[in-house]
Protein backbone atom coordinates (compact mmCIF):
# COMPACT_ATOMS: atom_id res chain seq x y z
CA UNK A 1 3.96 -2.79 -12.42
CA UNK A 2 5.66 -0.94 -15.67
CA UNK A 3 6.72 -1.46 -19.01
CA UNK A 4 7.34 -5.28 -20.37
CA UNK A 5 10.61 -3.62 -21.51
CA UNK A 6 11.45 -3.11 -17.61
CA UNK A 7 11.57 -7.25 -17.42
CA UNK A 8 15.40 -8.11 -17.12
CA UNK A 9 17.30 -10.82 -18.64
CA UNK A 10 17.34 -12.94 -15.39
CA UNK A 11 13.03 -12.70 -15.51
CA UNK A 12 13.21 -13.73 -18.90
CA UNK A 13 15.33 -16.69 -19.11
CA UNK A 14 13.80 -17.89 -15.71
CA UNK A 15 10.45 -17.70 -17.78
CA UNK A 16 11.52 -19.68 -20.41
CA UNK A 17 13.54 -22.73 -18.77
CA UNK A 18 11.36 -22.64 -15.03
CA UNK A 19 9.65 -26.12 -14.73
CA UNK A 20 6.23 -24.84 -13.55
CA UNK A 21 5.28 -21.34 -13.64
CA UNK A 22 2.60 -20.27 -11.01
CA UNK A 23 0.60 -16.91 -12.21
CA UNK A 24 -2.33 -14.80 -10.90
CA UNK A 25 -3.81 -14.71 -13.92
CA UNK A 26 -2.71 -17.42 -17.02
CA UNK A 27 -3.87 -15.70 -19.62
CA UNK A 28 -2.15 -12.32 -18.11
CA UNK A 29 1.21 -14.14 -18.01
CA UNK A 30 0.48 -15.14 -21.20
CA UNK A 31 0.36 -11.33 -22.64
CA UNK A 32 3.08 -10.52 -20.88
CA UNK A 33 5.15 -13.59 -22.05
CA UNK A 34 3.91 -12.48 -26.00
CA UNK A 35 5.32 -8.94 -25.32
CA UNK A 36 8.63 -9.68 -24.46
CA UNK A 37 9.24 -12.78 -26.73
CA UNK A 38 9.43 -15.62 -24.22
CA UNK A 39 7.78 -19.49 -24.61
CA UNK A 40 8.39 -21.13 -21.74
CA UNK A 41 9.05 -24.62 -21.42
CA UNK A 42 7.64 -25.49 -18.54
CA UNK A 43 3.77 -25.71 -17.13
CA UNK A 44 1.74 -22.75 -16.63
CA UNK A 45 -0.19 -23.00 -13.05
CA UNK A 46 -2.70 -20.63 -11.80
CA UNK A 47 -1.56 -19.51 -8.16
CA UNK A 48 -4.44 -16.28 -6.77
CA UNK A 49 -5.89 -15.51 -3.86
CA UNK A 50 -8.83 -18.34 -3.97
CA UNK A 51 -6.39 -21.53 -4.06
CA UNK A 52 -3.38 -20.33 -2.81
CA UNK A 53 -3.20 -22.45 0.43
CA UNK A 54 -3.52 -25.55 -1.87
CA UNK A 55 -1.33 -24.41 -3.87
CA UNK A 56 1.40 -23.67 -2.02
CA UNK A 57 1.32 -27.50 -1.16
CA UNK A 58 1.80 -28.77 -4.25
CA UNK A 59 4.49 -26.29 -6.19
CA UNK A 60 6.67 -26.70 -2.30
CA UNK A 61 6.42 -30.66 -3.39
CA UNK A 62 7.35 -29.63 -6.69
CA UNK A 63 10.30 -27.74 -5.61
CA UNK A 64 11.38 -30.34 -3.08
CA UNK A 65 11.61 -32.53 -5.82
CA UNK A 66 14.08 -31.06 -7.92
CA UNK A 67 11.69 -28.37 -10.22
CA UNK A 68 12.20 -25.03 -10.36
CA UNK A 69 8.74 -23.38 -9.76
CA UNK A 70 8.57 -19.45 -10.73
CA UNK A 71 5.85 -17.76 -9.01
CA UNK A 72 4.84 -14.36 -10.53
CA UNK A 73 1.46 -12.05 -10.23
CA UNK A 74 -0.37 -9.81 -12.45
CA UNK A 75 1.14 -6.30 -11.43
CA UNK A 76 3.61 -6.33 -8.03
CA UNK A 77 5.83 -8.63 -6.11
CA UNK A 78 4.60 -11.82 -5.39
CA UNK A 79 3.65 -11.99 -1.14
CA UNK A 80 3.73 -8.00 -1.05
CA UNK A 81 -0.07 -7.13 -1.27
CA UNK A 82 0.41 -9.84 -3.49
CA UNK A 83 -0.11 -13.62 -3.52
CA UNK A 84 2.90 -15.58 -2.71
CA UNK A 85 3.52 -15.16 1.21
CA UNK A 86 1.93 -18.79 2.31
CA UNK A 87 4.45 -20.64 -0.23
CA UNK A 88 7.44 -18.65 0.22
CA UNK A 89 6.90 -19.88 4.08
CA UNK A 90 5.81 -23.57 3.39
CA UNK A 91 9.06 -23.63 0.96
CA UNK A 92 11.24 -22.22 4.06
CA UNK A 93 9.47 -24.67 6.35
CA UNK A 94 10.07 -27.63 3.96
CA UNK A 95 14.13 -26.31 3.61
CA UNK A 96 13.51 -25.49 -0.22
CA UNK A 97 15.60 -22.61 -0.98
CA UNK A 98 13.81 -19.23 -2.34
CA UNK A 99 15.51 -16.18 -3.73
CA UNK A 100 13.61 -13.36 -5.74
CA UNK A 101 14.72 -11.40 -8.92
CA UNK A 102 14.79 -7.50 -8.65
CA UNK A 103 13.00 -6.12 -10.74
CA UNK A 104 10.66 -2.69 -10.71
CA UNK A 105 9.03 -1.66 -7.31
CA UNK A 106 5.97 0.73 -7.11
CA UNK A 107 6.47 1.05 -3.77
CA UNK A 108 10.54 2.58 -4.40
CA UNK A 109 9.40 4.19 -7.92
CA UNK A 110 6.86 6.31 -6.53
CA UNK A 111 8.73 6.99 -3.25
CA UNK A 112 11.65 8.59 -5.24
CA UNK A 113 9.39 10.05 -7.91
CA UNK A 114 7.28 11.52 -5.27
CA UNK A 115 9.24 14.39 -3.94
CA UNK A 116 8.67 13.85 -0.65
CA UNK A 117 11.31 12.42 2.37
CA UNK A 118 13.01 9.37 1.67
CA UNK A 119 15.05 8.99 4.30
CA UNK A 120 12.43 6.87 6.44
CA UNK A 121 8.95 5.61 5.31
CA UNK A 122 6.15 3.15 5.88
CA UNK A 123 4.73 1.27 3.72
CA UNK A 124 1.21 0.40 4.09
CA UNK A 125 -0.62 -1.76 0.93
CA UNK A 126 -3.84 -1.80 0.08
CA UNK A 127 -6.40 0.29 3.19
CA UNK A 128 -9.14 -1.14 4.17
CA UNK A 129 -12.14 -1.38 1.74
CA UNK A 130 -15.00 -0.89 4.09
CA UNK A 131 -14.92 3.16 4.91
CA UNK A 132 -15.23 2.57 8.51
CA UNK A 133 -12.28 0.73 9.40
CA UNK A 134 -9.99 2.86 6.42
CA UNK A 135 -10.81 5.92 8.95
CA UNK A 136 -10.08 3.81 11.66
CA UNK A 137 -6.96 3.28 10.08
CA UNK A 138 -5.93 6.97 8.77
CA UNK A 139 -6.43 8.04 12.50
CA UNK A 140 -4.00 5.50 13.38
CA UNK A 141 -1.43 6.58 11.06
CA UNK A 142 -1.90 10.77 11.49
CA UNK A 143 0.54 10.75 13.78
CA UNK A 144 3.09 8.63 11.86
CA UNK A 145 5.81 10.81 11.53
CA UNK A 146 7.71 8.96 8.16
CA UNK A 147 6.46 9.37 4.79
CA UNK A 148 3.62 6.23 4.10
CA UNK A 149 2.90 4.74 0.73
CA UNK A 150 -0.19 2.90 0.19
CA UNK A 151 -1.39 1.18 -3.10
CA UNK A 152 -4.88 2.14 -3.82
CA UNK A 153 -7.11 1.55 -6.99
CA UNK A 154 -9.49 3.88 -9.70
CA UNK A 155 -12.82 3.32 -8.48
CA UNK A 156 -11.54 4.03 -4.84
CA UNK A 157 -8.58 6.61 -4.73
CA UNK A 158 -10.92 9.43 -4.67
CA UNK A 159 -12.77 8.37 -1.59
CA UNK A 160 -9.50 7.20 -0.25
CA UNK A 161 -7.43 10.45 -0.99
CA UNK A 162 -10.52 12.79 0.74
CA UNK A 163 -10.28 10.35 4.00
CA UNK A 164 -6.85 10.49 4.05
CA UNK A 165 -7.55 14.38 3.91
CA UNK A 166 -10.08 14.47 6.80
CA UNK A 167 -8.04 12.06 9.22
CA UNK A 168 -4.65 13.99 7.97
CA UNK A 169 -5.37 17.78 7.01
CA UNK A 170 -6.57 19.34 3.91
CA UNK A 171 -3.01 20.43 3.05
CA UNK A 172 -0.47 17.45 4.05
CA UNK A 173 1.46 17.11 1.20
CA UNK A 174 0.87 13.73 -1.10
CA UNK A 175 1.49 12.55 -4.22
CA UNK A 176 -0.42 10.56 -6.89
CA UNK A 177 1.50 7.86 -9.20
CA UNK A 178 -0.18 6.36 -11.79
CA UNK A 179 1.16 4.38 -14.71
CA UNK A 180 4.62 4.31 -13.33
CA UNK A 181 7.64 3.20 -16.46
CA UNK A 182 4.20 2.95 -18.75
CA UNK A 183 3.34 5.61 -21.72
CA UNK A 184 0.71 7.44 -19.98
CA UNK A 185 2.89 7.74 -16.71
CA UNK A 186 1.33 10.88 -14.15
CA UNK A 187 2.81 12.20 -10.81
CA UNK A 188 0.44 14.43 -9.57
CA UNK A 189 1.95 16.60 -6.44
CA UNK A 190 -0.56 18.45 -3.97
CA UNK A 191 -2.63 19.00 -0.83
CA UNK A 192 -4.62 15.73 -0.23
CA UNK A 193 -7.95 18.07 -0.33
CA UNK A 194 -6.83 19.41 -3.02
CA UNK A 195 -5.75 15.71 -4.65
CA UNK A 196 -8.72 14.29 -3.44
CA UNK A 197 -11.00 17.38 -5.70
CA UNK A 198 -8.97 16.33 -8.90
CA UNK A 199 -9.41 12.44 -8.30
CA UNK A 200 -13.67 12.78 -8.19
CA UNK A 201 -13.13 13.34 -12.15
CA UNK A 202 -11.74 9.41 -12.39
CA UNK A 203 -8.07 8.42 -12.26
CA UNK A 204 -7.02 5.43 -14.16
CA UNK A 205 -4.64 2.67 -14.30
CA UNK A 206 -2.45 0.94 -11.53
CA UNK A 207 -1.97 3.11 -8.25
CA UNK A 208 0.31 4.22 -5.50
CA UNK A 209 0.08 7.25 -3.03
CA UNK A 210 2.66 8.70 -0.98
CA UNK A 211 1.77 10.88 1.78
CA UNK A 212 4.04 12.97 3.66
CA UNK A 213 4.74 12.36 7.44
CA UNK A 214 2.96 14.18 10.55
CA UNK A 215 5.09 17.28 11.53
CA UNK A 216 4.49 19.76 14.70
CA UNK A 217 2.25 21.72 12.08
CA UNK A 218 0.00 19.16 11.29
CA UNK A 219 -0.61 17.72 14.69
CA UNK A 220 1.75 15.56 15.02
CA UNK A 221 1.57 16.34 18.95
CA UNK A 222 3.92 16.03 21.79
CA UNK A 223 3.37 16.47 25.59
CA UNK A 224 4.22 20.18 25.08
CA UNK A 225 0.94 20.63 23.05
CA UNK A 226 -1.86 22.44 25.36
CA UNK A 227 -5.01 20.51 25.83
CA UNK A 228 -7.42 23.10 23.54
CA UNK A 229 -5.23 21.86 20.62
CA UNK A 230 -4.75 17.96 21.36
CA UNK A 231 -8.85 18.41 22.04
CA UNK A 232 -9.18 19.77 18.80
CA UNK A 233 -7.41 17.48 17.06
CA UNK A 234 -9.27 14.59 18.32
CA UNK A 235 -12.86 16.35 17.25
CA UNK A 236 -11.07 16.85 13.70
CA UNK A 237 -9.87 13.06 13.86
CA UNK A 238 -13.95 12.22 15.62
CA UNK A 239 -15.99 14.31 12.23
CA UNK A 240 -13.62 11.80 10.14
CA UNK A 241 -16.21 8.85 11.37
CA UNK A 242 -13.92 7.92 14.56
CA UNK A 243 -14.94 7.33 17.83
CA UNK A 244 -14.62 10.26 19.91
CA UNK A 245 -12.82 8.13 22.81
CA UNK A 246 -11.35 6.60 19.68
CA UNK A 247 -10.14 9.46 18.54
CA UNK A 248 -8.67 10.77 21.78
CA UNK A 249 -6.67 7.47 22.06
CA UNK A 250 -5.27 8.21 19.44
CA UNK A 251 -3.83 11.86 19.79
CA UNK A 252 -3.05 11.32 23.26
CA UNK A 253 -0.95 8.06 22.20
CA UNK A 254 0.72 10.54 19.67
CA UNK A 255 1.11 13.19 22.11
CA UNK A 256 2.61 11.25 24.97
CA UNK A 257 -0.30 12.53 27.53
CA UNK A 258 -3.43 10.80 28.98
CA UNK A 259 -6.11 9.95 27.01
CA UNK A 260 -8.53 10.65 29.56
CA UNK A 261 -7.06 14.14 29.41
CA UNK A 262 -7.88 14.17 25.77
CA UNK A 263 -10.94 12.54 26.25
CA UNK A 264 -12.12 15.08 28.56
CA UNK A 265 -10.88 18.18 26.60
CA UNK A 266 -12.45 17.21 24.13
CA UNK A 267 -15.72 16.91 25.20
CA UNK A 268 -15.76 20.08 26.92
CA UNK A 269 -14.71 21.27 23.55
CA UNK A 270 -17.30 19.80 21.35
CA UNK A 271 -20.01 22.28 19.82
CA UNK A 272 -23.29 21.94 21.57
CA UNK A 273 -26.05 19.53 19.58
C-alpha cells in the first residue's frame, strides 16, 4: 500500500543487509527495491499463497540458525489478508523471535481519511468471493454497531458496494479509498446505493471501504423495536439472497428477541406470491 517514498529507513536498511528476503511476488520486490535505491545482499525467496506452508519450514530453519529472514508482500502487511500468518506462528513455536516494522496501514489510512467514527471499528479483509456467502456475511454484520473496513478489489467493489447496500440500507454512510499516499489518491464519501451507482463505471487501483456502524435508524434493533419493524427488516435482509429463517436469526440476534418471533412476523408479513 502507498508511495515507495512512504518506505522508512528501518524497511530500507533491513532490505539491504536481511539474509533471505521472502516476497509475494520477486519481480514486484524487485520494482519496489529499484524505486527506492536498495540492493540487497541477501537471497530473494518467493513466499505466496501456493507454497507458503513449505515455506514457512524452511525460512523458521533459516532463522533458527542465525539469518535474518525479512518477509514482505506485494501491497499490505504480511499475515493481515496477507501471506505471512503460518511462519510468524511456526517462528513463535520454534522460539525464533519476530518483531514487525511500522510502516503505512490501509486499514488506519482509510479509517482516519474516511470521516466516519474512529473511536471503535472492525476490521473485516477481503468478503467472500462467491455472492452467496458475501450476503450471508453482510447480514451478519448489519447489525454491527462499530464502523467496519473491508479491503475489496476493481472488478468486484461494485457488486460488493450494492450488497453491502441491500444487506445495510441504501443510505448508510461509506466511504471509498483508492490509491491511498499514491498520485491518483480518491476518497469518495456517500450512501452505499449511491457509491455502489458510481462504482458500475469501473474503479481502479488498490481498495479499502469503510462503512459506518448500524444505528437505531438503520435497524440496528433492540428488544424495544415492535415486531412489524424487526419483520421488516428481516424481508429487507431475505430480498438480499438470505434465508428467510436466516434472515430472522439474524435481526432477532441483533434485537435481543426470539427468532421464532421474527421468524413468524415475518412471514405473516411477506407479500403474497
Amino acid at each position: 500500500m502507498g508511495s515507495a517514498r512512504d518506505a522508512t529507513q528501518n524497511l530500507r536498511d533491513l532490505l539491504a543487509e536481511a539474509d533471505v528476503v521472502a516476497a509475494e511476488d520477486t519481480r514486484t520486490l524487485r520494482e519496489l527495491l529499484r524505486r527506492i535505491g536498495v540492493t540487497p545482499s541477501g537471497t530473494l525467496v518467493s513466499y505466496h499463497e501456493h507454497n507458503e506452508r513449505e515455506r514457512a519450514e524452511e525460512l523458521v530453519a533459516r532463522a533458527a540458525a542465525g539469518a535474518t529472514v525479512a518477509v514482505v508482500t506485494d501491497a499490505g502487511m504480511p499475515s493481515v489478508s496477507d501471506p505471512g500468518y503460518r511462519v510468524t506462528v511456526a517462528a513463535h513455536e520454534a522460539g525464533v523471535p519476530v518483531t514487525a516494522l511500522p510502516g503505512p496501514s490501509a486499514v488506519l489510512t482509510a479509517l482516519a481519511v474516511s470521516g466516519l467514527p474512529s473511536d471503535r471499528f472492525s476490521f473485516e479483509g477481503f468478503v467472500p468471493r462467491r455472492p452467496g456467502e458475501r450476503r450471508r456475511l453482510f447480514a451478519e454484520l448489519a447489525t454491527e454497531r462499530r464502523t467496519m473496513v473491508l479491503f475489496s478489489s476493481p472488478h468486484r467493489v461494485a457488486d460488493e458496494l450494492a450488497d453491502l447496500a441491500a444487506a445495510f440500507g441504501a443510505t448508510r454512510p461509506a466511504a471509498v479509498c483508492r490509491e491511498l499516499t499514491k498520485r491518483y489518491e480518491e476518497v469518495r464519501r456517500g450512501g452505499l446505493a449511491e457509491l455502489a451507482d458510481w462504482a458500475t463505471a469501473g474503479v481502479r487501483g488498490e481498495i479499502t471501504l469503510v462503512v459506518g456502524g448500524a444505528t437505531q435508524a438503520d435497524g440496528a434493533l433492540d428488544g424495544r423495536t415492535d415486531a412489524s419493524a424487526l419483520a421488516a427488516r428481516a424481508l429487507e435482509l431475505a430480498a438480499g439472497g438470505l434465508r428467510l429463517k436466516d434472515a430472522a436469526a439474524v435481526v432477532a440476534e441483533g434485537a435481543g428477541v426470539s427468532k421464532r418471533e421474527v421468524y413468524e412476523a415475518a412471514l405473516a408479513a411477506r407479500p403474497a406470491p
